[in-house]
C-alpha atoms as a PDB file:
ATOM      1  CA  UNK A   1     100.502  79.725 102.770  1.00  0.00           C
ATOM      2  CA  UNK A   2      98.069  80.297  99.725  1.00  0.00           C
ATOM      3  CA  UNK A   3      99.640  77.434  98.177  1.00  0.00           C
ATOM      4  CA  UNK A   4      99.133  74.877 101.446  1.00  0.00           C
ATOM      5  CA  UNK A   5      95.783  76.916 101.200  1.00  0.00           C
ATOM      6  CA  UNK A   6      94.685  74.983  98.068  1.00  0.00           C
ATOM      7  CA  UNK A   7      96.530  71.443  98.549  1.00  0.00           C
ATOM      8  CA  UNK A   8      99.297  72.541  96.057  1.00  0.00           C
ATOM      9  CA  UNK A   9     101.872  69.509  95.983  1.00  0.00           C
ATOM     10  CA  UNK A  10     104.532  72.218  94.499  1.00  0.00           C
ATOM     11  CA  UNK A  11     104.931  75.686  93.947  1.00  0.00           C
ATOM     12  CA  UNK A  12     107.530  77.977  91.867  1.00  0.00           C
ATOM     13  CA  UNK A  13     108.390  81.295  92.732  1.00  0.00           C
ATOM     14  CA  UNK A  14     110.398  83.372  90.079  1.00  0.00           C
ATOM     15  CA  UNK A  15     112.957  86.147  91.204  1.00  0.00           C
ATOM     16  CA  UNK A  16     111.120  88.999  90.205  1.00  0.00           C
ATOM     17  CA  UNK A  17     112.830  92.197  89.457  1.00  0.00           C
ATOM     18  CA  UNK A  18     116.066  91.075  90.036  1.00  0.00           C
ATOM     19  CA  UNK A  19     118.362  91.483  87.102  1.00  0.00           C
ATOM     20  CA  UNK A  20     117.080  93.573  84.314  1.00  0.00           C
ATOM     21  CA  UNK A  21     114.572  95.587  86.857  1.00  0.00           C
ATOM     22  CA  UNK A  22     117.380  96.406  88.836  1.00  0.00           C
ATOM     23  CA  UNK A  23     116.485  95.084  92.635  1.00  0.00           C
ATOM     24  CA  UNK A  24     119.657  93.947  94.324  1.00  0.00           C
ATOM     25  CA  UNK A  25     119.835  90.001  94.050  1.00  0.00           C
ATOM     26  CA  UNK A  26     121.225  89.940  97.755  1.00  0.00           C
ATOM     27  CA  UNK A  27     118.294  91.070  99.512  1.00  0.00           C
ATOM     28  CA  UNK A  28     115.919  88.891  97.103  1.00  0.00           C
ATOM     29  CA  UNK A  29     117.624  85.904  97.687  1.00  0.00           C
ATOM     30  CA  UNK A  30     117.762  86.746 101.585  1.00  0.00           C
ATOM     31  CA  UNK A  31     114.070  87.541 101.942  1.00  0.00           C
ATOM     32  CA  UNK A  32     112.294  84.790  99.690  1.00  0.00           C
ATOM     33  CA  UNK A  33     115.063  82.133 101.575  1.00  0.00           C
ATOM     34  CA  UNK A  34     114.246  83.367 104.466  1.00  0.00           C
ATOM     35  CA  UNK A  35     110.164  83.238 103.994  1.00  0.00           C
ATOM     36  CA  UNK A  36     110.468  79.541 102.443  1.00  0.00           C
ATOM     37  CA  UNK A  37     112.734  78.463 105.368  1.00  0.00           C
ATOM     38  CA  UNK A  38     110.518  79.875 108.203  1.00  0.00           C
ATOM     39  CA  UNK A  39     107.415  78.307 106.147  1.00  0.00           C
ATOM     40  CA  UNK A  40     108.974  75.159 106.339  1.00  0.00           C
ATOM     41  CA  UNK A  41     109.090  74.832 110.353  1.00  0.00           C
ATOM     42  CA  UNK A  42     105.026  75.570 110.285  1.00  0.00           C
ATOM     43  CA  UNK A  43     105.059  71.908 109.681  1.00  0.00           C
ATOM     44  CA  UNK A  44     102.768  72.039 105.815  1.00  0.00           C
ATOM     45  CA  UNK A  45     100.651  69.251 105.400  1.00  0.00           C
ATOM     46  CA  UNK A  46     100.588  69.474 101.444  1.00  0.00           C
ATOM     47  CA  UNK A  47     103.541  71.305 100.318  1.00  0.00           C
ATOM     48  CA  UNK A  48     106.516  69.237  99.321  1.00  0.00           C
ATOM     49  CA  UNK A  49     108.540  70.947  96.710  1.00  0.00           C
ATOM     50  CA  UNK A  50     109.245  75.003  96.450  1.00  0.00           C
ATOM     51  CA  UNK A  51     111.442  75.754  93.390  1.00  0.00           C
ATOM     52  CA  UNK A  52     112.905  79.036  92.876  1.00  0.00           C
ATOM     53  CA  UNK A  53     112.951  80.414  89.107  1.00  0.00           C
ATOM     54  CA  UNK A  54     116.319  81.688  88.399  1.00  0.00           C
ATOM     55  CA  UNK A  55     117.452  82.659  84.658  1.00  0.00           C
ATOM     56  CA  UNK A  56     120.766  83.864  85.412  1.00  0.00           C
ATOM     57  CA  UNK A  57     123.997  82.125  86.455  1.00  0.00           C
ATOM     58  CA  UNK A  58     125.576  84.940  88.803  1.00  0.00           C
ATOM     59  CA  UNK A  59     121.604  85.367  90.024  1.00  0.00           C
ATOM     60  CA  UNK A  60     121.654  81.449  90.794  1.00  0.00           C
ATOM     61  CA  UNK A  61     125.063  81.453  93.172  1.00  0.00           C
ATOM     62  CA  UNK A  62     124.110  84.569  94.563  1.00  0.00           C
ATOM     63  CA  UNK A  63     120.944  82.279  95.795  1.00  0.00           C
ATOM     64  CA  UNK A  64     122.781  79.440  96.498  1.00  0.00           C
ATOM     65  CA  UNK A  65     125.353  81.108  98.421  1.00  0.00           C
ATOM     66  CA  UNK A  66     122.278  82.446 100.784  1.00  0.00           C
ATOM     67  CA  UNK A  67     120.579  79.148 100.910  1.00  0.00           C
ATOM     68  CA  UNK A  68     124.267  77.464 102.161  1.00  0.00           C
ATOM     69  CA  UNK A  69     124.563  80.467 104.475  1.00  0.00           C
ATOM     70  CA  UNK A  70     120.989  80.508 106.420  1.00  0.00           C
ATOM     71  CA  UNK A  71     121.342  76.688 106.011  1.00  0.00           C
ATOM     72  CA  UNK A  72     124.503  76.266 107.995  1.00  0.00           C
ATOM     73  CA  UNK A  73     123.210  79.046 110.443  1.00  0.00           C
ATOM     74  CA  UNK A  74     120.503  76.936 111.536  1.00  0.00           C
ATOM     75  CA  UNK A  75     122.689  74.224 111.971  1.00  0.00           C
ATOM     76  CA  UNK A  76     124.583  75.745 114.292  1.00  0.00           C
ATOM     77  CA  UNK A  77     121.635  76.966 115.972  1.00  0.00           C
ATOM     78  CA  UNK A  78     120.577  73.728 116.359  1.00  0.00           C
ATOM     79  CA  UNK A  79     116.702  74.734 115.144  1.00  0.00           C
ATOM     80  CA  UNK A  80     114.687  71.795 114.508  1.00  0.00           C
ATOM     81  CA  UNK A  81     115.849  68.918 111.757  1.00  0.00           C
ATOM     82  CA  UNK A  82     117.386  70.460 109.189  1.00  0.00           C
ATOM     83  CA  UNK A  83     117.782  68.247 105.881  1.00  0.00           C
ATOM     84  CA  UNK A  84     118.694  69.578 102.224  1.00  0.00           C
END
């Protein structure tokens, strides 16, 4: 919201303390997905692009695995337009 706040075309949001710091990737990649997927149905008038800062392979499909996951869940929920 900050960033459709100040016009911001794009945004990146690293993983932060997931890895080295020790907070389970799972629930990370659950709750930012989550966030940036219910942002997206508030319609933003500026923001286009959201990229998520990942440094680690296993980090990376942990988050893609999520994304595929709540994606196909909204598919079947048929809620709103859903394109990827």
């Amino acid at each position: 919201r900050l960033a459709e706040h100040h016009r911001l075309k794009s945004i990146a949001l690293p993983a932060i303390s997931v890895g080295v710091l020790g907070y389970p990737a799972e629930n990370c990649a659950k709750t930012m997905l989550t966030h940036i997927l219910d942002f997206t149905f508030e319609d933003p008038k500026y923001l286009r692009t959201i990229l998520v800062c990942l440094d680690d392979p296993l980090i990376y499909q942990i988050f893609k695995t999520e994304f595929d996951t709540q994606i196909q869940e909204l598919k079947a929920a048929g809620d709103g337009e859903v394109k990827v």
